[in-house]
N, C-alpha and C. Protein backbone atom coordinates (compact mmCIF):
# COMPACT_ATOMS: atom_id res chain seq x y z
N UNK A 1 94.57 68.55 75.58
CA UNK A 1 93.91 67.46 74.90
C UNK A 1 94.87 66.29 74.89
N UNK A 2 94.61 65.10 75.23
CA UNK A 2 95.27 63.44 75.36
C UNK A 2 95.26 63.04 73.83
N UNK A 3 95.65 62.56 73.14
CA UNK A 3 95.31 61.80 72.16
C UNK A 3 95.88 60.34 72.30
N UNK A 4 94.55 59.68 72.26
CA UNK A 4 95.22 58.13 73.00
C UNK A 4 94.65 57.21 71.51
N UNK A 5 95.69 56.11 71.67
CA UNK A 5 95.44 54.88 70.62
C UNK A 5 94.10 54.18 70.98
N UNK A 6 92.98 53.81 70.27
CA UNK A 6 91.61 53.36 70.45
C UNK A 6 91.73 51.65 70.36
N UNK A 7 93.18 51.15 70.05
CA UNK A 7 93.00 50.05 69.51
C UNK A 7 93.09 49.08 70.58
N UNK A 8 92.11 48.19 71.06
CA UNK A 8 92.65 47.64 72.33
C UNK A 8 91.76 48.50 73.12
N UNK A 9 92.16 47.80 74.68
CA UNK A 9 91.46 48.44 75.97
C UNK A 9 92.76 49.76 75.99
N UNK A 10 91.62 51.15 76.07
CA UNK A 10 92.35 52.48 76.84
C UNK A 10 93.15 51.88 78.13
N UNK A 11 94.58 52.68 78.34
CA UNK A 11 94.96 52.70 79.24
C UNK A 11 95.89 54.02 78.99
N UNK A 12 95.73 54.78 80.32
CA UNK A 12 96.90 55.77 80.82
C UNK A 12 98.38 55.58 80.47
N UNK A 13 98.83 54.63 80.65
CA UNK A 13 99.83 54.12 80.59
C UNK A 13 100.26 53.63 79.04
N UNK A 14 99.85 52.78 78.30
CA UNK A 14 100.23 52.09 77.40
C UNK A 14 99.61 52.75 76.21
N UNK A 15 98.82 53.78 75.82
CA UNK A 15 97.91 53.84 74.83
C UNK A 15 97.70 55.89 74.56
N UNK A 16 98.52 56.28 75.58
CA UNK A 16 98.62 57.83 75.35
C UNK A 16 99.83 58.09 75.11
N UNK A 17 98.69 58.60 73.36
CA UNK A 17 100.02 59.26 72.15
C UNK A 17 100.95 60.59 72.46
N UNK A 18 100.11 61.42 72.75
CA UNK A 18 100.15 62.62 72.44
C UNK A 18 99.90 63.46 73.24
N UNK A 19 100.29 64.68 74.45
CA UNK A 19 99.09 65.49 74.69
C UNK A 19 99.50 67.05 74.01
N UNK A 20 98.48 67.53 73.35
CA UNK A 20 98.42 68.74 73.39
C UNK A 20 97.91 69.66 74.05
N UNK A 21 98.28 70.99 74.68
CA UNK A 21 98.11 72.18 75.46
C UNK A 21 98.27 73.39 74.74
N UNK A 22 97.09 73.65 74.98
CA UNK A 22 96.68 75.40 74.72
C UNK A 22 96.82 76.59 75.60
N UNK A 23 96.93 75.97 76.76
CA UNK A 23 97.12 77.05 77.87
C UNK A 23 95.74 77.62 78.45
N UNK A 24 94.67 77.24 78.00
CA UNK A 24 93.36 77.47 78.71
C UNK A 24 92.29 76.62 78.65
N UNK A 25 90.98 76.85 78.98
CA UNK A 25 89.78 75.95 78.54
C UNK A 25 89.67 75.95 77.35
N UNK A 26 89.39 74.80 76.87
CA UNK A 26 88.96 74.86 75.27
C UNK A 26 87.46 74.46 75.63
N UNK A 27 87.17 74.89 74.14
CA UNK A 27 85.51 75.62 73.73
C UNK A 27 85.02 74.40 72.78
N UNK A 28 85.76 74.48 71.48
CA UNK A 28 85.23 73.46 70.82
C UNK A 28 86.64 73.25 70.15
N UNK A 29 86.57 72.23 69.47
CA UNK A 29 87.43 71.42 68.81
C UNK A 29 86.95 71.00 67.55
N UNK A 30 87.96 70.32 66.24
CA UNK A 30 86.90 69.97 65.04
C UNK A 30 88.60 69.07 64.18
N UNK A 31 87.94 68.44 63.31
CA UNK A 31 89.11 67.73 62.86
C UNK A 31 88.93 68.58 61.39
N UNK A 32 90.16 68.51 60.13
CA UNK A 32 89.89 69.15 58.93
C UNK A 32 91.43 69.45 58.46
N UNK A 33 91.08 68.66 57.15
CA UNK A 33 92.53 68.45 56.43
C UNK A 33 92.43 67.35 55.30
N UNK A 34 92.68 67.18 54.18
CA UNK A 34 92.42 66.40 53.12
C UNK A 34 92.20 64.94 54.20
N UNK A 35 93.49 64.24 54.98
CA UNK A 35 92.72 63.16 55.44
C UNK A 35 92.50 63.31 57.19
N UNK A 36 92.17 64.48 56.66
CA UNK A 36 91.80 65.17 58.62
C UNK A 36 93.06 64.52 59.90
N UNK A 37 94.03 65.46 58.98
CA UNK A 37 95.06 65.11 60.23
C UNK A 37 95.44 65.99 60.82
N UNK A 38 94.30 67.38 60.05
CA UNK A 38 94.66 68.55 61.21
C UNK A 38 93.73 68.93 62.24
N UNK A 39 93.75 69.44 63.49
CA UNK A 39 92.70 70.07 64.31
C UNK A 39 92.78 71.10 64.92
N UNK A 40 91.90 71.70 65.03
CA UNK A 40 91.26 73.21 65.19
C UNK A 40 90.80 73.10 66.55
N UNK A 41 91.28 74.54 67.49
CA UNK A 41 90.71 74.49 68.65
C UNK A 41 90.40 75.68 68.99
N UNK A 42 89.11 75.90 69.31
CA UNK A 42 88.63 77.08 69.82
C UNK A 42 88.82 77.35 71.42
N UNK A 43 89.25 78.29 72.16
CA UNK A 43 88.94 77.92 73.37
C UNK A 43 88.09 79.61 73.93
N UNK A 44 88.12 79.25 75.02
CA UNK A 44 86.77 79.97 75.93
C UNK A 44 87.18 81.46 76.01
N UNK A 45 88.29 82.14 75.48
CA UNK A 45 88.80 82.90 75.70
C UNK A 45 89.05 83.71 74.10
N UNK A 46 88.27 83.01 73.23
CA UNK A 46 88.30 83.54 71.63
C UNK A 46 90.05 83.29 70.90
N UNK A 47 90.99 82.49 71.92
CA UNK A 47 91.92 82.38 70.61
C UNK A 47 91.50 80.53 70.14
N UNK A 48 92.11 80.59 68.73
CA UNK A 48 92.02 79.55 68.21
C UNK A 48 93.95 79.44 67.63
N UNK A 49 93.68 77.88 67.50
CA UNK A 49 95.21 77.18 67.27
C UNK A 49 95.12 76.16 66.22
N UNK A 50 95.82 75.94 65.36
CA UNK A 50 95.51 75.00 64.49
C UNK A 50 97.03 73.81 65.12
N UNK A 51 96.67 72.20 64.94
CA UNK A 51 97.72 71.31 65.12
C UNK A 51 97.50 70.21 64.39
N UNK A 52 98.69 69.52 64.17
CA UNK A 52 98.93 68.44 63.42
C UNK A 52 98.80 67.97 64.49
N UNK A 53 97.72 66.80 64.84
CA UNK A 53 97.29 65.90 65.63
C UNK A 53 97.95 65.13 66.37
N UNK A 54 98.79 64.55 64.87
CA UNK A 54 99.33 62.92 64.78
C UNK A 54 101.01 63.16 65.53
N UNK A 55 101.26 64.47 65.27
CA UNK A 55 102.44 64.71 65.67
C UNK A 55 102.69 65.78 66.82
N UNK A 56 101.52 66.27 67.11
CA UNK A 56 101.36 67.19 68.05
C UNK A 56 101.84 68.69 68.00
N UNK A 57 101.88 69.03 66.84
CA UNK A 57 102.99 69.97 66.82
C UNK A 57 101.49 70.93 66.02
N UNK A 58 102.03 72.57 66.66
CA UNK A 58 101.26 73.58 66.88
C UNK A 58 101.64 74.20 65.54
N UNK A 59 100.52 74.48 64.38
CA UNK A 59 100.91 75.00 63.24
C UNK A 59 100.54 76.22 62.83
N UNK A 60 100.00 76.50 63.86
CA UNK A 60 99.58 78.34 63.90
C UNK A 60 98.60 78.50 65.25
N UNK A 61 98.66 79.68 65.98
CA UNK A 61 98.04 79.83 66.87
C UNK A 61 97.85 81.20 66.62
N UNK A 62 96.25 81.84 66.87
CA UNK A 62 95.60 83.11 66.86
C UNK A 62 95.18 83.63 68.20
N UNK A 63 95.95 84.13 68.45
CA UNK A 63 95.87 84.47 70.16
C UNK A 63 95.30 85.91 69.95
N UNK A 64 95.09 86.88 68.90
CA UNK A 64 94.44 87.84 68.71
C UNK A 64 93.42 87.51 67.74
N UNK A 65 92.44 86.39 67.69
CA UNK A 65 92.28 86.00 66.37
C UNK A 65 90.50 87.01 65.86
N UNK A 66 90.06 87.41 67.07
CA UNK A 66 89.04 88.13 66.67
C UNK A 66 89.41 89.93 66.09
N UNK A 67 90.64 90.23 66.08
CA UNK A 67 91.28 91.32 65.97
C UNK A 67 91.58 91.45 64.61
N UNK A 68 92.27 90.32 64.52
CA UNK A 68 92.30 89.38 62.78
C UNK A 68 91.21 90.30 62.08
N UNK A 69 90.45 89.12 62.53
CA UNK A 69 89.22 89.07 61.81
C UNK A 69 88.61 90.39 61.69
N UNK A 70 88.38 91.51 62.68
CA UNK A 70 87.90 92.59 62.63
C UNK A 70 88.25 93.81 61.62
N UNK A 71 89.61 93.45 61.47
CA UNK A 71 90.17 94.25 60.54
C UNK A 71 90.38 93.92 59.25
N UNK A 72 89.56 92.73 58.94
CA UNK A 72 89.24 92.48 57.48
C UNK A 72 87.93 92.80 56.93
N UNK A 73 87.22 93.41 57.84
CA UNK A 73 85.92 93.46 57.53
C UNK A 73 84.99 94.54 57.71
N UNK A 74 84.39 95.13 56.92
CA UNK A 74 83.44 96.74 57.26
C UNK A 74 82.54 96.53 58.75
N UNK A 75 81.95 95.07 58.71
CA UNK A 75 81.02 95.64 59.69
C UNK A 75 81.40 95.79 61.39
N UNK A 76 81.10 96.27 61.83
CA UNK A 76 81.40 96.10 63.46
C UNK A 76 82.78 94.99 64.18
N UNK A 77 83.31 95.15 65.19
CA UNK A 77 84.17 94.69 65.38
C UNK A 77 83.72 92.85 65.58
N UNK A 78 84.56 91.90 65.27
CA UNK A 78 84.20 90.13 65.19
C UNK A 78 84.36 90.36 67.07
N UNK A 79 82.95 90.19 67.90
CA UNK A 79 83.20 90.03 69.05
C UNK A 79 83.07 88.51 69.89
N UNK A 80 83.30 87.68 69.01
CA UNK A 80 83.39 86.38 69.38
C UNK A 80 83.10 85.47 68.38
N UNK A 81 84.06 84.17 68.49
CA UNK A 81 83.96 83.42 67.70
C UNK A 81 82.39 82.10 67.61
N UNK A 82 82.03 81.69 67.04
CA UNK A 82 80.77 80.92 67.16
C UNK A 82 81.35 79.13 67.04
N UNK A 83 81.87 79.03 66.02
CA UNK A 83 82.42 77.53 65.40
C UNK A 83 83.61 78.03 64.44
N UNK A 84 84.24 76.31 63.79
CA UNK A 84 84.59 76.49 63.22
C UNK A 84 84.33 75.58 61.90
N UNK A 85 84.34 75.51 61.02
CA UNK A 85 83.98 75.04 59.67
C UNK A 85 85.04 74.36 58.53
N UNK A 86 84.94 73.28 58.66
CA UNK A 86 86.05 72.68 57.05
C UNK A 86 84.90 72.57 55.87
N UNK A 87 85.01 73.08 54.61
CA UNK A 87 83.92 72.95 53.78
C UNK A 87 84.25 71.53 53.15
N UNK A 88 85.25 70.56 53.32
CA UNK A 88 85.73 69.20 53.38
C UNK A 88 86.57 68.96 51.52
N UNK A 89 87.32 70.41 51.35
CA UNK A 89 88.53 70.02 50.49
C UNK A 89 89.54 70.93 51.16
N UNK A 90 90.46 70.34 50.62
CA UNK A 90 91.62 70.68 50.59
C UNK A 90 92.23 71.19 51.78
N UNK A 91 93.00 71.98 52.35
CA UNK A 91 93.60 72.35 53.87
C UNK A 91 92.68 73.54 54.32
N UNK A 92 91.68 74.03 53.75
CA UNK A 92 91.03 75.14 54.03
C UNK A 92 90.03 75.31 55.13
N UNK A 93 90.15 76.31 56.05
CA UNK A 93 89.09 76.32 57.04
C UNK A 93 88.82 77.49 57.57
N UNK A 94 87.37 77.41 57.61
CA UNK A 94 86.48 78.78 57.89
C UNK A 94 86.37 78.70 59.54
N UNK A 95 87.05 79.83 59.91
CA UNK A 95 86.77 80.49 61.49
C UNK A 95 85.41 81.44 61.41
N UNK A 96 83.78 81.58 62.14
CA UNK A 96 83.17 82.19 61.73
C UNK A 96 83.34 82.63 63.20
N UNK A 97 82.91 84.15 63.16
CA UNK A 97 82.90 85.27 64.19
C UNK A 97 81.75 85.97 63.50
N UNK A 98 81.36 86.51 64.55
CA UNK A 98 79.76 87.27 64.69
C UNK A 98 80.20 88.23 65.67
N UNK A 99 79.26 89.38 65.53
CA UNK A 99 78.46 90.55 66.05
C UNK A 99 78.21 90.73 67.33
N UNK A 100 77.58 91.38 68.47
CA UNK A 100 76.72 90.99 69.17
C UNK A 100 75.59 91.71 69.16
N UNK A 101 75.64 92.22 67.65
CA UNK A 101 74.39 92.87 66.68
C UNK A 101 73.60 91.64 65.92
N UNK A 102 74.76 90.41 65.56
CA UNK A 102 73.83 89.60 65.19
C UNK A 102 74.45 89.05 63.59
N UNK A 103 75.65 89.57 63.26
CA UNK A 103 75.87 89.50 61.69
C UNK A 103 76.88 88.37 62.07
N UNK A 104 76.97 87.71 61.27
CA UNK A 104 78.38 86.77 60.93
C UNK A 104 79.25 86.56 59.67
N UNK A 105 80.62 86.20 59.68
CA UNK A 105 81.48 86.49 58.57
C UNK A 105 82.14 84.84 58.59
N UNK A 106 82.28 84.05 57.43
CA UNK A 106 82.89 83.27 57.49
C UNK A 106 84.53 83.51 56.78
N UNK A 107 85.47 83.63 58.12
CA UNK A 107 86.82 84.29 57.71
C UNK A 107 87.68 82.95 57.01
N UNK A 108 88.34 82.91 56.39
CA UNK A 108 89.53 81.62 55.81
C UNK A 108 90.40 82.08 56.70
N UNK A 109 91.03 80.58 57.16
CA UNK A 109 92.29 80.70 58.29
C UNK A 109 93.48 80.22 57.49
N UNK A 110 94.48 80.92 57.10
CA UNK A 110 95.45 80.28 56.69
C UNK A 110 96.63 79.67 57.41
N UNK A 111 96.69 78.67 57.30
CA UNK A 111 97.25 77.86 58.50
C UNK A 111 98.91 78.05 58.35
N UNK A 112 99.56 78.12 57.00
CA UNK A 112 100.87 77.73 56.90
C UNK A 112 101.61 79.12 57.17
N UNK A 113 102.99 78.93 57.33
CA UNK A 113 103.69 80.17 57.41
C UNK A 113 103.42 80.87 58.71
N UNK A 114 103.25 82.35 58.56
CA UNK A 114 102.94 82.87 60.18
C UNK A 114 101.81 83.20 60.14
N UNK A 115 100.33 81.96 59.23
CA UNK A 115 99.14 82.41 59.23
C UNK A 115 98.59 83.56 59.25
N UNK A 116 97.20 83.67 59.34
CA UNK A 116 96.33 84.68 58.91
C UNK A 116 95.08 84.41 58.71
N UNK A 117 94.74 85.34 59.30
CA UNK A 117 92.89 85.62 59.20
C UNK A 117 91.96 86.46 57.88
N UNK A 118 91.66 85.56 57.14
CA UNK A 118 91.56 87.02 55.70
C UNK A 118 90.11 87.46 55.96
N UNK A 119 89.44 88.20 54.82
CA UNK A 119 88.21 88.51 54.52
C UNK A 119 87.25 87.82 54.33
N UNK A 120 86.10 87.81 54.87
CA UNK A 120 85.54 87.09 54.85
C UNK A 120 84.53 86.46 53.29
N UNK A 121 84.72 85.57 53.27
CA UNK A 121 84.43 85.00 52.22
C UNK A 121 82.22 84.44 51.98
N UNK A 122 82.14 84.48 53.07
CA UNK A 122 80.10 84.76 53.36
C UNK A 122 80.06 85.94 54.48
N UNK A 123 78.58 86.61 54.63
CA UNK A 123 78.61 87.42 55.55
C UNK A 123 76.72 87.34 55.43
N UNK A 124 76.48 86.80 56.87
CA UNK A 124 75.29 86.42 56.87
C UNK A 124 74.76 87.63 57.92
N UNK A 125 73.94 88.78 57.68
CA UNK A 125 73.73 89.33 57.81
C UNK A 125 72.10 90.02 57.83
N UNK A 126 71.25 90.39 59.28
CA UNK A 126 70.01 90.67 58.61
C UNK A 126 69.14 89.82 59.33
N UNK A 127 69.85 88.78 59.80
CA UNK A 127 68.80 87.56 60.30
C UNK A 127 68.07 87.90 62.08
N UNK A 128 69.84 87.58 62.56
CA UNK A 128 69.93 88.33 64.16
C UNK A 128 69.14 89.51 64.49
N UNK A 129 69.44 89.66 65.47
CA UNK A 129 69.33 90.60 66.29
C UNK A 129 70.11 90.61 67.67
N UNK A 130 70.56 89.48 67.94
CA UNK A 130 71.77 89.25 68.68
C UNK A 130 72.90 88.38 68.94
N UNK A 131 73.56 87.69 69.82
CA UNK A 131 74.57 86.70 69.46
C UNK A 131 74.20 85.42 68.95
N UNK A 132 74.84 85.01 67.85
CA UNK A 132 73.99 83.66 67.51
C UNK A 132 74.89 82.33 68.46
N UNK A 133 74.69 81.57 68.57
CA UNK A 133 75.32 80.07 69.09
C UNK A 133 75.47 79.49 68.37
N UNK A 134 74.69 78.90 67.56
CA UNK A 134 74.72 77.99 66.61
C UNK A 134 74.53 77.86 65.45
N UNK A 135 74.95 76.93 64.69
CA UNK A 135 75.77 76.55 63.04
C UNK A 135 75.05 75.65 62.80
N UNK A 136 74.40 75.78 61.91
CA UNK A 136 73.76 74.21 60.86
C UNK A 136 74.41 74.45 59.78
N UNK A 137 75.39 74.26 58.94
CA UNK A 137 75.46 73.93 57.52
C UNK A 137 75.28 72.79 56.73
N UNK A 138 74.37 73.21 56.19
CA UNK A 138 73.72 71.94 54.95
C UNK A 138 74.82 71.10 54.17
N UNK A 139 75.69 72.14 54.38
CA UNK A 139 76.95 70.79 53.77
C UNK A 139 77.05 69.66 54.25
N UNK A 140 77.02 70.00 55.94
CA UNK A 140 77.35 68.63 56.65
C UNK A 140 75.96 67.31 56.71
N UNK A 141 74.68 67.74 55.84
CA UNK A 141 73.97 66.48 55.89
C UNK A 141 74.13 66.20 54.35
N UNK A 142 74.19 65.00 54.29
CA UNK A 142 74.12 64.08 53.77
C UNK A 142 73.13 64.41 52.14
N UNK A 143 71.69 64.16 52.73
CA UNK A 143 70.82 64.25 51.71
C UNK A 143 69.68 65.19 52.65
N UNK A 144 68.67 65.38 52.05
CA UNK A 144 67.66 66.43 52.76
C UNK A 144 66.97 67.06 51.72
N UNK A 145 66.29 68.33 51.94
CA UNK A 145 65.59 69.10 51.52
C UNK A 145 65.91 70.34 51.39
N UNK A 146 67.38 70.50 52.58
CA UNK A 146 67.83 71.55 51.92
C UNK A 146 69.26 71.30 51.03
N UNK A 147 69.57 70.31 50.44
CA UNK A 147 70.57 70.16 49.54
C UNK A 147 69.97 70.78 48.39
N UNK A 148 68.44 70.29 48.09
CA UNK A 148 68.07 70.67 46.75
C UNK A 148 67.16 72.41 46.47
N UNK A 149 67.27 72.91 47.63
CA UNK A 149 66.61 73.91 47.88
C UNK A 149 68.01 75.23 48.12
N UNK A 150 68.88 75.23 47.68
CA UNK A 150 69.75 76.29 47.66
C UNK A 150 70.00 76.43 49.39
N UNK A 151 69.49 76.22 50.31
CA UNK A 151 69.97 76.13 51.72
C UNK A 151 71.14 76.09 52.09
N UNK A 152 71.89 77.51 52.43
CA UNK A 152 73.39 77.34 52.98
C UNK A 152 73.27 76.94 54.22
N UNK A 153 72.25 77.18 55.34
CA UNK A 153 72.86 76.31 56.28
C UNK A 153 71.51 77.48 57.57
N UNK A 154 71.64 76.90 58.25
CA UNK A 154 70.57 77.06 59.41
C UNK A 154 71.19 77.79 61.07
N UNK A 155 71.14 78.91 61.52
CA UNK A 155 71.63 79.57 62.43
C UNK A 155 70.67 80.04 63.68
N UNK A 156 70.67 79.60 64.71
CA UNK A 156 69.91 79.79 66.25
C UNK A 156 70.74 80.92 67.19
N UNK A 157 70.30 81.54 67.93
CA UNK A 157 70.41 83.12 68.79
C UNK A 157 70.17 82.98 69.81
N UNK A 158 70.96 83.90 70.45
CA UNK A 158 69.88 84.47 71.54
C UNK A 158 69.08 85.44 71.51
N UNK A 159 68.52 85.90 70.64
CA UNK A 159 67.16 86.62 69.94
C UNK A 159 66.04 85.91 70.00
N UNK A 160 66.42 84.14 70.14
CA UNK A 160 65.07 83.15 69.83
C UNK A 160 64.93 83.28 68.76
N UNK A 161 65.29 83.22 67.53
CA UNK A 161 65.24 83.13 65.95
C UNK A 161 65.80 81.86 65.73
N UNK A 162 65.33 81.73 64.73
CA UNK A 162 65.98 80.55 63.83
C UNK A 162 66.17 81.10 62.92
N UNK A 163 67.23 80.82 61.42
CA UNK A 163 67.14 81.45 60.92
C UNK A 163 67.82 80.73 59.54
N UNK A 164 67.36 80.85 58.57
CA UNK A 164 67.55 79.89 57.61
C UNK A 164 68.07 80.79 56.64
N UNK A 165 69.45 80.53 56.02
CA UNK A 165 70.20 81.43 54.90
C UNK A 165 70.32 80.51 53.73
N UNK A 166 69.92 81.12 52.71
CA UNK A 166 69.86 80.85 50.86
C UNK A 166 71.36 81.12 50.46
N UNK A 167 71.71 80.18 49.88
CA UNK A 167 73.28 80.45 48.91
C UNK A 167 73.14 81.40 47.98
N UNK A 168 74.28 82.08 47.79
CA UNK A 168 74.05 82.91 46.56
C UNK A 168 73.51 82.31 45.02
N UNK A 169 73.80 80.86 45.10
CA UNK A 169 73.02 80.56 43.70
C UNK A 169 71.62 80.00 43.98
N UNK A 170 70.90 80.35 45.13
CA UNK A 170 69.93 79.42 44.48
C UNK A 170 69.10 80.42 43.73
N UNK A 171 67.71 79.71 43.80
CA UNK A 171 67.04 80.62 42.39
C UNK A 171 65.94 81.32 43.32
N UNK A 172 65.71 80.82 44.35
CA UNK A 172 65.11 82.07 45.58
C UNK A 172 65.55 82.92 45.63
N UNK A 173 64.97 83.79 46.62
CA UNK A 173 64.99 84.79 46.98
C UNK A 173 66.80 85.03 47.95
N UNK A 174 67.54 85.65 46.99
CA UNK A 174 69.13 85.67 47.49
C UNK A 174 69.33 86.86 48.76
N UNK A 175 68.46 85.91 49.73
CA UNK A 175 68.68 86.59 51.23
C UNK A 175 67.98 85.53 52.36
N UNK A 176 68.65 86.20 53.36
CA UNK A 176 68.14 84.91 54.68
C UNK A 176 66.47 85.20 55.18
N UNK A 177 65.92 84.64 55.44
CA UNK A 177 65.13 84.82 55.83
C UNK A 177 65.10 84.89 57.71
N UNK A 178 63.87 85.12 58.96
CA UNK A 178 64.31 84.99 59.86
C UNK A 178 63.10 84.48 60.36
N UNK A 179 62.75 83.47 61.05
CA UNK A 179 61.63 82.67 61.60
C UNK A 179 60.79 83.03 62.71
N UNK A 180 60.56 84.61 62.44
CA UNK A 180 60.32 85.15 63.79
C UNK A 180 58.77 84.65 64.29
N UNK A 181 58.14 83.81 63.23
CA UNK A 181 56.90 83.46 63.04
C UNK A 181 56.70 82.32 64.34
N UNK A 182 57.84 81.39 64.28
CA UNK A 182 58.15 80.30 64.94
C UNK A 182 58.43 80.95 67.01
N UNK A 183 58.89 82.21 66.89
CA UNK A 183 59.15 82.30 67.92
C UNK A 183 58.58 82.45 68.95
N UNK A 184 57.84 81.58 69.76
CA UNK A 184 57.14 81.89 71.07
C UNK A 184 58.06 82.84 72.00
N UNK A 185 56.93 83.46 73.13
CA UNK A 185 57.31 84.07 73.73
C UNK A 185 56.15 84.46 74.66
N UNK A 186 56.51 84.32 75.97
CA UNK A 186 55.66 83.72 77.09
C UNK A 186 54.99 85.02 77.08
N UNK A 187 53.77 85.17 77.84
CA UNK A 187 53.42 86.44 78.17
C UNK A 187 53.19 87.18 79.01
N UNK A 188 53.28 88.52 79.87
CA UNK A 188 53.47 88.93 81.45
C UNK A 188 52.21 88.28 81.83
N UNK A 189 52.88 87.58 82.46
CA UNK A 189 51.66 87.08 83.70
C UNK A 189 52.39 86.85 85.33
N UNK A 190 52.00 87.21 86.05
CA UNK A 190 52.21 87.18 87.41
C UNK A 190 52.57 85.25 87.91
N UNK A 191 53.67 85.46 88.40
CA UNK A 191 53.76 84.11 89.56
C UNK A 191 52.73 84.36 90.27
N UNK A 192 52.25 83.41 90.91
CA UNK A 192 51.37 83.32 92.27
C UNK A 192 52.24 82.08 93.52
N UNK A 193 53.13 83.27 94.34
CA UNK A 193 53.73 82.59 95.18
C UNK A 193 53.00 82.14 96.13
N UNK A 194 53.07 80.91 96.85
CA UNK A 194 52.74 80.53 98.35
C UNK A 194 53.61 80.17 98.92
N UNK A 195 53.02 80.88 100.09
CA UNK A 195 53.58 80.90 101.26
C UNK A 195 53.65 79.48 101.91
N UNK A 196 54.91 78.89 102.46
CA UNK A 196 54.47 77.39 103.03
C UNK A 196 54.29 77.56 104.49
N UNK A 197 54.56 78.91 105.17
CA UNK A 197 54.22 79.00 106.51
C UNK A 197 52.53 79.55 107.02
């Protein structure tokens, strides 16, 4: 990753701060830190690294980090990571790993010292049926319908689910529900190839 000064016209030359290296493809990336001067990198290969941006310097790296995670937790082994999550205080950040049953754990990464992967602190469970991809948490909008509706946050599969999870406080029903209602699904019907000769 480059980290270049925005101020002014980019240039190669005059305007690159920083580079940081992980040693492989990275996956996703995310900023998170009281004034987000730290960043989080997932890469394609399930380790994650935490760095001070501004200074480039590597403040924990999880090169076993789904192993971590597996051994904090009853259910099935964490077989891949999905995202990662700042709930937007303090230095704290959620690494979530899932199933390829379908469950997910939101683990706390402790960044300082020789880090650590703890227990998971949510465990969304029940919804899946197989790997999920994707993260909606309601934290990150603004205003909506699910701020006032107990809505922890919204999760997509490759099951074709959607799948909408309740916080432990709201006053619903304290479980996820799964949108299997929503899910189309084509039905056997035959191609009809032609022939162009």
């Amino acid at each position: 990753m480059c980290i270049f000064n925005t101020d002014g016209d980019i240039n190669d030359d005059d305007h690159l701060e920083s580079v940081i290296n992980v040693g492989t493809s990275i996956g996703k990336v995310g900023f998170f830190g009281e004034s987000y001067q730290k960043l989080w990198c997932l890469t394609h290969i399930e380790s994650l690294s935490i760095w001070d941006w501004k200074d480039a310097i590597n403040e924990a790296s999880f090169e076993e980090g789904r192993t971590l995670a597996s051994e904090s937790w009853m259910l099935d082994n964490v077989d891949y990571f999905v995202d990662c999550q700042y709930p937007g205080e303090g230095e704290c950040l959620w690494a979530i790993g899932g199933t390829n049953a379908g469950a997910l754990g939101y683990f706390p990464v402790n960044c300082t010292g020789a880090g650590a992967i703890g227990p998971p602190e949510a465990i969304l469970d029940g919804g899946h049926t197989g790997v999920v991809r994707s993260i909606l948490p309601m934290k990150t909008l603004r205003e909506g319908p699910g701020q006032s509706q107990g809505i922890f946050g919204w999760t997509g599969g490759e099951d074709g689910r959607l799948c909408c999870w309740l916080s432990d406080d709201s006053p619903a029903i304290k479980r996820s529900w799964a949108s299997s209602s929503l899910v189309v699904r084509s039905g056997n019907h035959r191609k009809n190839r032609h022939n162009p000769y």
